[in-house]
N, C-alpha and C. Protein backbone atom coordinates (compact mmCIF):
# COMPACT_ATOMS: atom_id res chain seq x y z
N UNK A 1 -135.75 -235.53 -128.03
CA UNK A 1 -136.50 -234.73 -127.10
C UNK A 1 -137.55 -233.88 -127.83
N UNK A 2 -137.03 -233.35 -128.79
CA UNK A 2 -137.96 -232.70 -129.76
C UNK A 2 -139.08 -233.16 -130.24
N UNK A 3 -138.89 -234.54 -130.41
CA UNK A 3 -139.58 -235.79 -131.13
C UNK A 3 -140.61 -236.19 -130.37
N UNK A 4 -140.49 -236.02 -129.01
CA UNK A 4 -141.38 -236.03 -127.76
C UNK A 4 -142.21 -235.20 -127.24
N UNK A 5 -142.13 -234.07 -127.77
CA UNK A 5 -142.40 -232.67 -127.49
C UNK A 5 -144.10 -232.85 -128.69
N UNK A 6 -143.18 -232.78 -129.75
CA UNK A 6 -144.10 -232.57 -130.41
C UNK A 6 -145.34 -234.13 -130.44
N UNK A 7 -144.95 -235.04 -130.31
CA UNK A 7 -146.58 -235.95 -130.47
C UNK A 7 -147.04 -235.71 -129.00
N UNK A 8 -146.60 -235.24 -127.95
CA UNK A 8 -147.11 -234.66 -126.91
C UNK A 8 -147.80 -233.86 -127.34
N UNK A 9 -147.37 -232.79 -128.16
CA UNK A 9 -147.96 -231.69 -128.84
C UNK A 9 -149.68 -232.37 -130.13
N UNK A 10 -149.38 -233.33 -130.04
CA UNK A 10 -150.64 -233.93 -131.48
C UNK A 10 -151.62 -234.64 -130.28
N UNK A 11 -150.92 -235.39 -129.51
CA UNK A 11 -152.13 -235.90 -128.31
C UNK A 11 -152.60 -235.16 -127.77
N UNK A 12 -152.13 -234.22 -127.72
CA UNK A 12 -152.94 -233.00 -127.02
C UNK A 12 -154.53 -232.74 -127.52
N UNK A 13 -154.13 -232.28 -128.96
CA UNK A 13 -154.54 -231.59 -129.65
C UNK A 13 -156.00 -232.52 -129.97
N UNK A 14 -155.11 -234.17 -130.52
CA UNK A 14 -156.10 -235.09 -131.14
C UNK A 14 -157.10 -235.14 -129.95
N UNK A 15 -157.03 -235.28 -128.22
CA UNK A 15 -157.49 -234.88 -127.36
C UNK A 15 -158.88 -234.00 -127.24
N UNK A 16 -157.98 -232.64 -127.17
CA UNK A 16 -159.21 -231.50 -127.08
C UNK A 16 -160.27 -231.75 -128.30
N UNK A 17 -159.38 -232.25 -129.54
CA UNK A 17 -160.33 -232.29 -130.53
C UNK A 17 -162.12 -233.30 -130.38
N UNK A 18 -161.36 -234.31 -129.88
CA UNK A 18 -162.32 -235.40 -129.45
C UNK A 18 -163.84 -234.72 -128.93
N UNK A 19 -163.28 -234.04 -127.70
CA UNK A 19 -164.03 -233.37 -126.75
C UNK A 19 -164.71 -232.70 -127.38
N UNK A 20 -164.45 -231.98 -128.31
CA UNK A 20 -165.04 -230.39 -128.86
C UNK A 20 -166.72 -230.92 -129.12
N UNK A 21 -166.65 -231.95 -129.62
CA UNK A 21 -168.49 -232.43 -129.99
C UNK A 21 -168.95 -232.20 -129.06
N UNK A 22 -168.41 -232.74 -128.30
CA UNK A 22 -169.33 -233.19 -126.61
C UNK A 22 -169.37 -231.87 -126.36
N UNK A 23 -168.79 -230.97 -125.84
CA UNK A 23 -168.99 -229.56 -125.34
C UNK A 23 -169.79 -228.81 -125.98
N UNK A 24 -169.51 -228.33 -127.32
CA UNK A 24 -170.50 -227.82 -128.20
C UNK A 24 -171.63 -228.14 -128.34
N UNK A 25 -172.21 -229.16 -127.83
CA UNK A 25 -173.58 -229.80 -128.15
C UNK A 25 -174.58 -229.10 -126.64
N UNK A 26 -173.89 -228.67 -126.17
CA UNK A 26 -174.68 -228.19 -124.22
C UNK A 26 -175.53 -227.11 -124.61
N UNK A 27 -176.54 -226.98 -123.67
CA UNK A 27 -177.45 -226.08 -124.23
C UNK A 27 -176.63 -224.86 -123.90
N UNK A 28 -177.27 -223.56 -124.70
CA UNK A 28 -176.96 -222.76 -124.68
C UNK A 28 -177.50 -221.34 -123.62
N UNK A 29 -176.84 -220.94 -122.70
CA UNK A 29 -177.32 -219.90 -122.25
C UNK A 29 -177.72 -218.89 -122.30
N UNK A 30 -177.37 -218.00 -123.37
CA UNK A 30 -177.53 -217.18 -124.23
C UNK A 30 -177.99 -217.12 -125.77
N UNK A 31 -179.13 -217.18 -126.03
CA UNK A 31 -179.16 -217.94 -127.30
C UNK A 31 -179.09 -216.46 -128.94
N UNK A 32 -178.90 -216.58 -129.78
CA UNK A 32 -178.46 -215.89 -130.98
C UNK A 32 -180.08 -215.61 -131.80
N UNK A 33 -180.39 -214.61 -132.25
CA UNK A 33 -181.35 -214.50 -133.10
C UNK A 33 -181.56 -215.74 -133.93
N UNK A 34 -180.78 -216.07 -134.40
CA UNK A 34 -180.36 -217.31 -135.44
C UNK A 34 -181.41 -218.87 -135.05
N UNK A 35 -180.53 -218.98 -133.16
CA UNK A 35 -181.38 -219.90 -132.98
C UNK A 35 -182.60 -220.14 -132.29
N UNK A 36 -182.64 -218.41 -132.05
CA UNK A 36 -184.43 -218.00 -131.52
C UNK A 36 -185.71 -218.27 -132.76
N UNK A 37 -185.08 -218.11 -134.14
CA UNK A 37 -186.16 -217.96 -135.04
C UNK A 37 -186.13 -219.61 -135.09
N UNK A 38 -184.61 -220.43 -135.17
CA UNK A 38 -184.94 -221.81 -135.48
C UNK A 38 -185.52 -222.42 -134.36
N UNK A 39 -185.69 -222.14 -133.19
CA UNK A 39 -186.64 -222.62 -132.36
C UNK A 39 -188.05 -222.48 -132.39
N UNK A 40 -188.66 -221.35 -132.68
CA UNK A 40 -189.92 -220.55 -133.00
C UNK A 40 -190.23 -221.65 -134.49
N UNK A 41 -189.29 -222.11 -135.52
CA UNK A 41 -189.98 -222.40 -136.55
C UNK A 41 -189.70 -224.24 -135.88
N UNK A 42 -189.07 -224.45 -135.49
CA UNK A 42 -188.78 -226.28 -134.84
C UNK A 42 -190.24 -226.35 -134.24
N UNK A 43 -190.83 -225.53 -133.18
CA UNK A 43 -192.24 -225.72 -132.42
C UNK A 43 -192.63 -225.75 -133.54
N UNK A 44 -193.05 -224.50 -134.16
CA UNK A 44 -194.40 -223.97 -135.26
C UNK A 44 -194.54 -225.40 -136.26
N UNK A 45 -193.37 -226.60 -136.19
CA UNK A 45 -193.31 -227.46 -137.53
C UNK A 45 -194.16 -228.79 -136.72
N UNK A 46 -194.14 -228.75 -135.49
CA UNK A 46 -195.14 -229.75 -134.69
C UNK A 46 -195.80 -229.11 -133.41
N UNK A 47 -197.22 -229.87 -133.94
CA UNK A 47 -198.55 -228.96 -133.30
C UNK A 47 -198.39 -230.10 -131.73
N UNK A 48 -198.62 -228.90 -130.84
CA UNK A 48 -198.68 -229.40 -129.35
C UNK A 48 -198.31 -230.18 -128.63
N UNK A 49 -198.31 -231.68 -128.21
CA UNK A 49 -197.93 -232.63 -128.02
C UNK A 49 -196.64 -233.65 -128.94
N UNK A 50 -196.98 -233.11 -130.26
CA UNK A 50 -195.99 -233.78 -130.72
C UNK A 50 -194.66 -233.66 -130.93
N UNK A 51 -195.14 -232.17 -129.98
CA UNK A 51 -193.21 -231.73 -130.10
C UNK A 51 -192.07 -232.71 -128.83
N UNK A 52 -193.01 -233.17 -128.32
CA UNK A 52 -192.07 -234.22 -127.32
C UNK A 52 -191.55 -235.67 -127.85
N UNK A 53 -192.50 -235.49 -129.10
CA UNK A 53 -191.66 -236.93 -129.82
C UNK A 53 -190.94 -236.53 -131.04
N UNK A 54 -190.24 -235.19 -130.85
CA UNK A 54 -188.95 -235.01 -132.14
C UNK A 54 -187.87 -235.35 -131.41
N UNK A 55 -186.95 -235.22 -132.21
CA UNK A 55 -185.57 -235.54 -131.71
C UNK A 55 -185.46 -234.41 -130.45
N UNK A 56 -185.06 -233.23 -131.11
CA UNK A 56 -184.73 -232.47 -130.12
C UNK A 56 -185.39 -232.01 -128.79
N UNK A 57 -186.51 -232.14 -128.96
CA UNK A 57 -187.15 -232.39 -127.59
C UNK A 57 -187.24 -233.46 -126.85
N UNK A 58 -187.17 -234.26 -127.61
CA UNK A 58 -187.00 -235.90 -127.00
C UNK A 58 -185.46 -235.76 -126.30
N UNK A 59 -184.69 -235.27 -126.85
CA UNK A 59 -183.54 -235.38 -126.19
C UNK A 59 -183.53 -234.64 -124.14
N UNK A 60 -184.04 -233.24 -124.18
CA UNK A 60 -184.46 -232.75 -123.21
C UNK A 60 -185.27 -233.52 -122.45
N UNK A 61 -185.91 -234.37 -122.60
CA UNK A 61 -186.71 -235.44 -121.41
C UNK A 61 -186.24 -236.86 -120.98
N UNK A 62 -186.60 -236.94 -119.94
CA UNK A 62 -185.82 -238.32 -119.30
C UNK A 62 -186.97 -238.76 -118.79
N UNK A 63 -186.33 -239.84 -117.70
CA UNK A 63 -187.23 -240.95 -117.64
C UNK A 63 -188.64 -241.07 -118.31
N UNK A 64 -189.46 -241.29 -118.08
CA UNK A 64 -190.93 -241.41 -119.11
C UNK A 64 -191.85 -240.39 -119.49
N UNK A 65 -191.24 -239.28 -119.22
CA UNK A 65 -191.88 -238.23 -119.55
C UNK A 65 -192.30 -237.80 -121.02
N UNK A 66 -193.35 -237.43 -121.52
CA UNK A 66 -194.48 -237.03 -120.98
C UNK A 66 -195.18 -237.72 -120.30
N UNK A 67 -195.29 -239.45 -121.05
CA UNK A 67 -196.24 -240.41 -120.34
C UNK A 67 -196.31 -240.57 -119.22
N UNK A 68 -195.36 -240.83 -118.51
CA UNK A 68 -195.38 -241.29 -116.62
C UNK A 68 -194.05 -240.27 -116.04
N UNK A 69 -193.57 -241.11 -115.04
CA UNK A 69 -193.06 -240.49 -114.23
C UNK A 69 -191.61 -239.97 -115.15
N UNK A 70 -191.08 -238.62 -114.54
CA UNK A 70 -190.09 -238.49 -115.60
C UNK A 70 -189.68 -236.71 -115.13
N UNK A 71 -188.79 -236.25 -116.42
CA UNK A 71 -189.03 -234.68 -116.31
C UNK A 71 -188.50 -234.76 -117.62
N UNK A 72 -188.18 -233.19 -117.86
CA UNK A 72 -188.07 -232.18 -119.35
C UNK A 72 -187.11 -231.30 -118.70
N UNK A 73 -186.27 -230.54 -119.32
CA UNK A 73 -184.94 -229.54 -118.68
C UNK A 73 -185.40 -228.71 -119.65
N UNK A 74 -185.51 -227.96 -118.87
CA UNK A 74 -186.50 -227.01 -120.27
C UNK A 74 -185.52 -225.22 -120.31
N UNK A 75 -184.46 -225.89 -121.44
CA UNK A 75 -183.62 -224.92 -122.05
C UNK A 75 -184.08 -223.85 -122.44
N UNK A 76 -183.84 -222.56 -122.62
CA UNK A 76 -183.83 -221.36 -123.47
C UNK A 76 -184.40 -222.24 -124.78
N UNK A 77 -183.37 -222.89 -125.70
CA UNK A 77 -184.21 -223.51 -126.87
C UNK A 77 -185.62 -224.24 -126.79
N UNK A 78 -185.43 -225.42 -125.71
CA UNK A 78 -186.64 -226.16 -125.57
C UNK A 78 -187.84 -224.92 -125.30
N UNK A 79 -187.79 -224.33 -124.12
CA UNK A 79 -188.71 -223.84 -124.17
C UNK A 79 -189.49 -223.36 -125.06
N UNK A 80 -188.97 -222.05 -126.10
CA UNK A 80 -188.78 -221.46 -127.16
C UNK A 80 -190.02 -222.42 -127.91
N UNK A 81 -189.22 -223.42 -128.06
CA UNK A 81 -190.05 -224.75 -129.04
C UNK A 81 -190.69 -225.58 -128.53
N UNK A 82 -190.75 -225.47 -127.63
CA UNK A 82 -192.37 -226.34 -126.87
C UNK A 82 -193.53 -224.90 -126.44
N UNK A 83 -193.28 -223.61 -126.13
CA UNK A 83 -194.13 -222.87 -126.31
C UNK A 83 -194.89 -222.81 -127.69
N UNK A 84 -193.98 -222.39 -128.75
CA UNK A 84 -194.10 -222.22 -129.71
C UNK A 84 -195.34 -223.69 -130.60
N UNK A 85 -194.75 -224.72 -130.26
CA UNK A 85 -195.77 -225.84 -130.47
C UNK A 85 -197.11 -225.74 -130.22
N UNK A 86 -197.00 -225.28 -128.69
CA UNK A 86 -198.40 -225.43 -127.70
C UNK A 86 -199.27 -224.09 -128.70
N UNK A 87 -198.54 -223.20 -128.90
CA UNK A 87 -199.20 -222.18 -129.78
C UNK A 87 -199.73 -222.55 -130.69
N UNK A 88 -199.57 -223.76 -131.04
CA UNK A 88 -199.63 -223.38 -132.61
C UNK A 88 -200.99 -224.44 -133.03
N UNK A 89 -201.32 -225.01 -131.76
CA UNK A 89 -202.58 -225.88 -131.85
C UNK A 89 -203.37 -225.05 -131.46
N UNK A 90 -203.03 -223.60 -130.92
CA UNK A 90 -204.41 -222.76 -130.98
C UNK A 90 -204.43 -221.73 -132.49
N UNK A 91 -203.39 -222.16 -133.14
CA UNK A 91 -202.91 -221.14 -134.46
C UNK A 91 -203.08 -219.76 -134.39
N UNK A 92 -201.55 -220.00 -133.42
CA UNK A 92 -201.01 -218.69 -132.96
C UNK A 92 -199.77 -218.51 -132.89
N UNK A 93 -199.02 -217.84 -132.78
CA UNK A 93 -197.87 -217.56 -132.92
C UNK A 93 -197.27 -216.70 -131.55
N UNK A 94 -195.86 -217.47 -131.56
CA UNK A 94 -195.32 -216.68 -130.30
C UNK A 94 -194.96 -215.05 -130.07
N UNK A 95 -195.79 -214.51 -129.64
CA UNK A 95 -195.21 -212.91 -129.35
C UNK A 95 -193.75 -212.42 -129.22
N UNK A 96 -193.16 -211.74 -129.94
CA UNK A 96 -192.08 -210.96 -129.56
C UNK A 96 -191.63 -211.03 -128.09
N UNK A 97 -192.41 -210.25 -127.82
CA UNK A 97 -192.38 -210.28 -126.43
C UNK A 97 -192.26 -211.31 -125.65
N UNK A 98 -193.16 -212.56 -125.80
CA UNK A 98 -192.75 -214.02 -125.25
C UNK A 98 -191.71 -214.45 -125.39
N UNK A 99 -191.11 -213.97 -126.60
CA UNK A 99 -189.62 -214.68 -126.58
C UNK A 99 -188.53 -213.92 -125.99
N UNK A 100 -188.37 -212.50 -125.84
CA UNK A 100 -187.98 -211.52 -125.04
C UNK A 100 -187.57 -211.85 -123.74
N UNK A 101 -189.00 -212.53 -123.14
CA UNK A 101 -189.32 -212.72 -121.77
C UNK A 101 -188.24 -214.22 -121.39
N UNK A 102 -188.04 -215.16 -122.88
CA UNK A 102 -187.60 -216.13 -122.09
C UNK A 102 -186.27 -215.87 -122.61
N UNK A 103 -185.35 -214.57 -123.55
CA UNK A 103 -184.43 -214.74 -124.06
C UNK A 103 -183.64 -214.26 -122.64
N UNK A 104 -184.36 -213.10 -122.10
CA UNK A 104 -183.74 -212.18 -121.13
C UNK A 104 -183.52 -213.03 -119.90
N UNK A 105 -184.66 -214.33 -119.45
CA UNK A 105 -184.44 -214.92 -118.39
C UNK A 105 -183.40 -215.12 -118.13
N UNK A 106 -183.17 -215.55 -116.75
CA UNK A 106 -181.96 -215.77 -116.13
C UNK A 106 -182.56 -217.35 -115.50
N UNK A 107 -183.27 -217.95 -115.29
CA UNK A 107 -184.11 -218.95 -114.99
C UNK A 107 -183.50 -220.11 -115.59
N UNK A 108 -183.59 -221.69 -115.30
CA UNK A 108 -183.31 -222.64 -115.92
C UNK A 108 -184.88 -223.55 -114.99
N UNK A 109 -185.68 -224.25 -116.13
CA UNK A 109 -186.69 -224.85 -115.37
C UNK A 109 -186.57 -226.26 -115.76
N UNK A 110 -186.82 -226.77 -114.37
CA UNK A 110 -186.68 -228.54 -115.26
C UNK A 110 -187.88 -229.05 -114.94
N UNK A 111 -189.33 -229.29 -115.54
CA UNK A 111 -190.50 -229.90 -115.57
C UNK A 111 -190.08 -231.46 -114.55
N UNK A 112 -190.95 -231.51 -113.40
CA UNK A 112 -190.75 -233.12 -113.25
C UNK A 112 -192.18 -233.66 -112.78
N UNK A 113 -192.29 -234.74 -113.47
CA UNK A 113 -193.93 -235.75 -113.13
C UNK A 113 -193.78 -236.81 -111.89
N UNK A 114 -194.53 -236.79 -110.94
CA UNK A 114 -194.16 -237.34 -109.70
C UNK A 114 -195.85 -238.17 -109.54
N UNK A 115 -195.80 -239.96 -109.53
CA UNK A 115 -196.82 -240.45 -109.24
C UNK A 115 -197.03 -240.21 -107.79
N UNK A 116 -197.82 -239.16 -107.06
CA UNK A 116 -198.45 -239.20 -105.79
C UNK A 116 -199.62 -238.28 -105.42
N UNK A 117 -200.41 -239.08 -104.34
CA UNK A 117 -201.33 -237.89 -104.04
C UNK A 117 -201.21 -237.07 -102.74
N UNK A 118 -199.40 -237.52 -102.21
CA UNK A 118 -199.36 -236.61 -101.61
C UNK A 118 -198.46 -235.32 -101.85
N UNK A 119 -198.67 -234.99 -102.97
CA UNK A 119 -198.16 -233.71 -103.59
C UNK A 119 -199.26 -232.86 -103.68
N UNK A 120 -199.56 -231.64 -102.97
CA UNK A 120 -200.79 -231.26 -103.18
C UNK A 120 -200.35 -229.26 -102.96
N UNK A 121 -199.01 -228.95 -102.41
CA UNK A 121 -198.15 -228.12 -102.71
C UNK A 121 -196.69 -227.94 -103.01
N UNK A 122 -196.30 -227.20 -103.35
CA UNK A 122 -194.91 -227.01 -103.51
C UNK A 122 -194.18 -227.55 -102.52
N UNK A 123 -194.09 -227.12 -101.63
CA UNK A 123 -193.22 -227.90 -100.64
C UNK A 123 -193.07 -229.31 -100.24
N UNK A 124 -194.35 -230.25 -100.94
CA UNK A 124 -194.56 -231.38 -100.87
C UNK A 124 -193.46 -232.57 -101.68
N UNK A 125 -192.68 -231.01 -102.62
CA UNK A 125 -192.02 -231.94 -103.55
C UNK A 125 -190.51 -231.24 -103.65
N UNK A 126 -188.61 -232.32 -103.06
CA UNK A 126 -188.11 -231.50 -103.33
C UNK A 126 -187.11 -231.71 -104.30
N UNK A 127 -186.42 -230.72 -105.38
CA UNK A 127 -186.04 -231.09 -106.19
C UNK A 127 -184.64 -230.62 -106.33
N UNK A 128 -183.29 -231.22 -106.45
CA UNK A 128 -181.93 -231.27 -106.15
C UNK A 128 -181.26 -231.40 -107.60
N UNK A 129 -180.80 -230.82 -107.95
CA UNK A 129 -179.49 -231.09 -109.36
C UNK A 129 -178.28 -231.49 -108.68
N UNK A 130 -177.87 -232.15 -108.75
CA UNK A 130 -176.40 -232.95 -108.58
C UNK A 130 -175.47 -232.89 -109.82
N UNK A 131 -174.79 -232.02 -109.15
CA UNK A 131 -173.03 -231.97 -110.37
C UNK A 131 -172.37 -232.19 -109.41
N UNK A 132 -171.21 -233.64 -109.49
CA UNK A 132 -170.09 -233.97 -109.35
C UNK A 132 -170.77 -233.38 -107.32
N UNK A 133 -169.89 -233.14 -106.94
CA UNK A 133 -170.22 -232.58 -105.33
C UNK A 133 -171.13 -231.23 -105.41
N UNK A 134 -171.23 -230.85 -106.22
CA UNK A 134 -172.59 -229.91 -106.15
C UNK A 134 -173.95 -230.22 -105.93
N UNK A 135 -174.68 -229.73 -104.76
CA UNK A 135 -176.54 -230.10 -105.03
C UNK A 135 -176.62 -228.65 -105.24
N UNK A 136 -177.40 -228.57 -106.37
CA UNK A 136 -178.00 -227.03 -106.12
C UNK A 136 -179.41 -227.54 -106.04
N UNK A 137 -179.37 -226.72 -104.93
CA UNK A 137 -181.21 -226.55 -105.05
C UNK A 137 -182.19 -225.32 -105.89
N UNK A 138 -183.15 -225.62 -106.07
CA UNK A 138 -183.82 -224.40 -106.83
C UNK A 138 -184.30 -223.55 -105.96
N UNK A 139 -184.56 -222.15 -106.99
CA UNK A 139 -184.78 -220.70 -106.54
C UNK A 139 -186.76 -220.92 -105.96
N UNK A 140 -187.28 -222.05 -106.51
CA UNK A 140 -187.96 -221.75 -106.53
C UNK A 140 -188.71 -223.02 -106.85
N UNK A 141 -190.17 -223.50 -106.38
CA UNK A 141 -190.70 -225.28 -106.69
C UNK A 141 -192.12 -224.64 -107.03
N UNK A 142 -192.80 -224.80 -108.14
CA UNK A 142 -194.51 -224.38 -108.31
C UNK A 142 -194.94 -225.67 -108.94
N UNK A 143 -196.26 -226.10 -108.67
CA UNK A 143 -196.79 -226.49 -109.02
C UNK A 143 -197.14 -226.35 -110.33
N UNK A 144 -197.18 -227.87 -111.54
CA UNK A 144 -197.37 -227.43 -112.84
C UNK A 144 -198.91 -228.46 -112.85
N UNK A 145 -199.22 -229.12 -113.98
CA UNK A 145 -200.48 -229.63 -114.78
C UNK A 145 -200.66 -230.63 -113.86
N UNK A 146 -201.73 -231.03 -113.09
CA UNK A 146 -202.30 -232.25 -112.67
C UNK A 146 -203.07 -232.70 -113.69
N UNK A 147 -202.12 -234.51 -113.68
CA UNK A 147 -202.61 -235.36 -114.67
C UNK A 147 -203.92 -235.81 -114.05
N UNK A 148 -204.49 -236.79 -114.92
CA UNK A 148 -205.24 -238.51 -114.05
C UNK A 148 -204.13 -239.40 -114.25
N UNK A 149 -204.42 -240.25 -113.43
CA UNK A 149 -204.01 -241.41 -112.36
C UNK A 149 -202.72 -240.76 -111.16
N UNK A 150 -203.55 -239.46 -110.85
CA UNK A 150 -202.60 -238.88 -109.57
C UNK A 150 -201.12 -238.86 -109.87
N UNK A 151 -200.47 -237.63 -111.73
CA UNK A 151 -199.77 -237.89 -111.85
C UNK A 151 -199.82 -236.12 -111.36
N UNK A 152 -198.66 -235.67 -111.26
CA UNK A 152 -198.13 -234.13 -110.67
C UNK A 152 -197.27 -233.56 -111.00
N UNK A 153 -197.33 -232.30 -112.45
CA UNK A 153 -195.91 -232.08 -112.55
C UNK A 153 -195.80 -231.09 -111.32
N UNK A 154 -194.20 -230.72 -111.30
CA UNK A 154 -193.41 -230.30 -110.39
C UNK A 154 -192.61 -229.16 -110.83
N UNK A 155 -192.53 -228.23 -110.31
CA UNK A 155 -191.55 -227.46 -111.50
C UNK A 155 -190.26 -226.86 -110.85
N UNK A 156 -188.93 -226.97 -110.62
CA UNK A 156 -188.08 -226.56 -110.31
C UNK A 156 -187.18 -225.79 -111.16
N UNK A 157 -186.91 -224.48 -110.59
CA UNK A 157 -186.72 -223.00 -110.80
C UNK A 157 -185.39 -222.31 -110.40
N UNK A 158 -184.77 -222.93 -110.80
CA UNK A 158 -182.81 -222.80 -110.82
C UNK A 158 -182.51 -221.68 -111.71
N UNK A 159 -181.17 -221.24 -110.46
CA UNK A 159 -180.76 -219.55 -111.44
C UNK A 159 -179.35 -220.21 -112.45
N UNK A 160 -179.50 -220.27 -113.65
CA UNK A 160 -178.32 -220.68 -114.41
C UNK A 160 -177.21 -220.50 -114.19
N UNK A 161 -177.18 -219.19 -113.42
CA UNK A 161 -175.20 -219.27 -113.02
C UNK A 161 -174.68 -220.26 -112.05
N UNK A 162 -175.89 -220.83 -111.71
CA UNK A 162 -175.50 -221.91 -110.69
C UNK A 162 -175.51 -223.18 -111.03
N UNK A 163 -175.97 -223.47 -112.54
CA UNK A 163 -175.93 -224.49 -113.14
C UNK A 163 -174.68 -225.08 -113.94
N UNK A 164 -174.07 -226.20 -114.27
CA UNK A 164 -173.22 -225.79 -115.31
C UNK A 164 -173.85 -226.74 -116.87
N UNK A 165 -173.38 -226.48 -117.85
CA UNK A 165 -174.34 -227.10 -118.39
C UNK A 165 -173.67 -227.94 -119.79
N UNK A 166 -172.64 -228.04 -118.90
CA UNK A 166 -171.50 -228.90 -119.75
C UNK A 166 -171.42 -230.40 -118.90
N UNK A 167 -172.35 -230.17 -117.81
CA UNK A 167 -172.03 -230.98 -116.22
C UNK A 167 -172.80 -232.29 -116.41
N UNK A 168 -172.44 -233.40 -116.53
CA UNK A 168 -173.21 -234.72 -115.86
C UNK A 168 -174.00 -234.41 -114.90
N UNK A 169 -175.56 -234.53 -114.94
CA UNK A 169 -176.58 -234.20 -113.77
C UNK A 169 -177.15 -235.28 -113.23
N UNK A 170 -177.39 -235.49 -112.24
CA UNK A 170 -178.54 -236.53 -111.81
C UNK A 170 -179.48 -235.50 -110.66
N UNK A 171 -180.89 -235.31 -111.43
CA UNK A 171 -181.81 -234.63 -110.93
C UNK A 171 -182.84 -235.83 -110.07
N UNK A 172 -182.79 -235.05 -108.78
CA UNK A 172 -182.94 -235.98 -107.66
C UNK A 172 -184.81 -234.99 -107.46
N UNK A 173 -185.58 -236.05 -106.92
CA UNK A 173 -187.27 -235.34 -106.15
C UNK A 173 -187.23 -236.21 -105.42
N UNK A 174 -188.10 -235.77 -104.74
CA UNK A 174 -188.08 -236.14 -103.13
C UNK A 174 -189.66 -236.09 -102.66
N UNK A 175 -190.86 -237.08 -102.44
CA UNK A 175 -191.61 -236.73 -101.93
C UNK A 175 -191.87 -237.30 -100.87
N UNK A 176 -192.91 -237.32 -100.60
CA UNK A 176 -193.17 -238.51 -98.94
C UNK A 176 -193.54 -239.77 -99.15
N UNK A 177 -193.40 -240.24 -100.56
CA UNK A 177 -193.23 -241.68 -101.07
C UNK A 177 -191.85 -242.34 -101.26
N UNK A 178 -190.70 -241.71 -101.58
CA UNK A 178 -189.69 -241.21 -101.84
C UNK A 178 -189.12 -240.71 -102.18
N UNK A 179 -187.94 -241.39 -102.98
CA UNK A 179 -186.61 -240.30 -103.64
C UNK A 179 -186.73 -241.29 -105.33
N UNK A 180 -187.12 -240.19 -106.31
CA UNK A 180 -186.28 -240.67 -107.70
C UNK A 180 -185.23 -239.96 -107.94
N UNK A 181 -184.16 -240.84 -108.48
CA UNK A 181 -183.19 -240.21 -109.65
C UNK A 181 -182.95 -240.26 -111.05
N UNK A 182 -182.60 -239.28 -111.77
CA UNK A 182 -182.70 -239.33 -113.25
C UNK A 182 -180.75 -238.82 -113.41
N UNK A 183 -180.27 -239.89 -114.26
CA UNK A 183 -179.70 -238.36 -114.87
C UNK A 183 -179.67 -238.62 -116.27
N UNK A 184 -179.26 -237.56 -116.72
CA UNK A 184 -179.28 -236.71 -117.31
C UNK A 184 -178.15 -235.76 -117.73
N UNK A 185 -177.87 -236.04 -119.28
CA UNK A 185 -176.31 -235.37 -119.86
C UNK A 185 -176.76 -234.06 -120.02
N UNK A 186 -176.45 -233.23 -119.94
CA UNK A 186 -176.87 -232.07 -120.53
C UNK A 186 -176.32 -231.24 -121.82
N UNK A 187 -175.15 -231.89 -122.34
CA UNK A 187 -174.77 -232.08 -123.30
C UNK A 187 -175.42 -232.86 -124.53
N UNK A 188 -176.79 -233.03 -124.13
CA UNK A 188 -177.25 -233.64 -125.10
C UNK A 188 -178.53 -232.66 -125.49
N UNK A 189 -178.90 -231.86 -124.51
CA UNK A 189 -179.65 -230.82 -124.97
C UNK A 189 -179.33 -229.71 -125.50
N UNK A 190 -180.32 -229.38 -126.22
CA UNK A 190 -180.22 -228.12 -127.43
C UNK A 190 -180.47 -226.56 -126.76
């Protein structure tokens, strides 16, 4: 009985252990001085555009994004380091204060590119996170960069306590062309 107890006791363990990668890897909600400066120096190390073809930003985007249709989950880190990029092709550097602004947020934004021309306001476009029986909808939909060939980002504006971010997502838009779905681990972002 004892004997049972205990490799009950090691499967357990060998178990949680497994898991621990996968969990630890989710973005972070709160982020540490530590990984505010390594975000600030991850942008500052690729100028503008090319921060979407590193790893770690590459990881934050799905379907074809930047190129076509797609989005970006744009973490406390990502952000951090895709601001910080965009800065740095004007050779500039992120303000204190800019990073302040996105450490303190309470915000989670997920960039999405939608081929249509009938997106022409916010409301034209709607955008759903799906966890398990959860839809959350966002706090909030603005309009981001109009491409050429009538591409539209989208920007959906979710309050993080409503997110989870350990959660299997499939981020759903909705326009009057239709419905895409993406998902999206979130465990794979930084």
């Amino acid at each position: 009985m004892k004997l049972t107890k205990w490799c009950l006791g090691i499967v357990c363990v060998v178990v949680v252990a497994l898991q621990t990668p996968k969990i630890s890897g989710a973005f972070e909600i709160q982020l540490t001085q530590e990984q505010i400066k390594e975000a600030r120096e991850y942008g500052a190390k690729y100028k503008g555009k090319d921060v979407f073809e590193s790893d770690t930003v590459k990881s934050a985007c799905f379907g074809e994004y930047p190129t076509g249709e797609g989005g970006l989950v744009m973490s406390k880190y990502i952000r951090i380091a895709v601001t910080s990029a965009m800065m740095t092709t004007k050779d500039k550097t992120m303000s204190d204060d800019d990073v302040k602004e996105i450490k303190e947020s309470s915000l989670l934004k997920v960039v999405l590119t939608v081929i249509d021309d009938d997106v022409k306001a916010p409301e034209d476009a709607q955008i759903i996170l799906q966890q398990g029986t959860n839809n959350i909808l966002p706090q909030k939909v603005e309009l981001g960069m109009k491409y050429k060939n009538n591409v539209q980002s989208v920007i959906g504006i979710f309050q993080e306590e409503r997110v989870n971010p350990r959660a299997n997502t499939t981020i759903m838009v909705k326009t009057r062309k239709g419905t895409k779905k993406y998902s999206v681990d979130f465990s794979d972002i930084k």
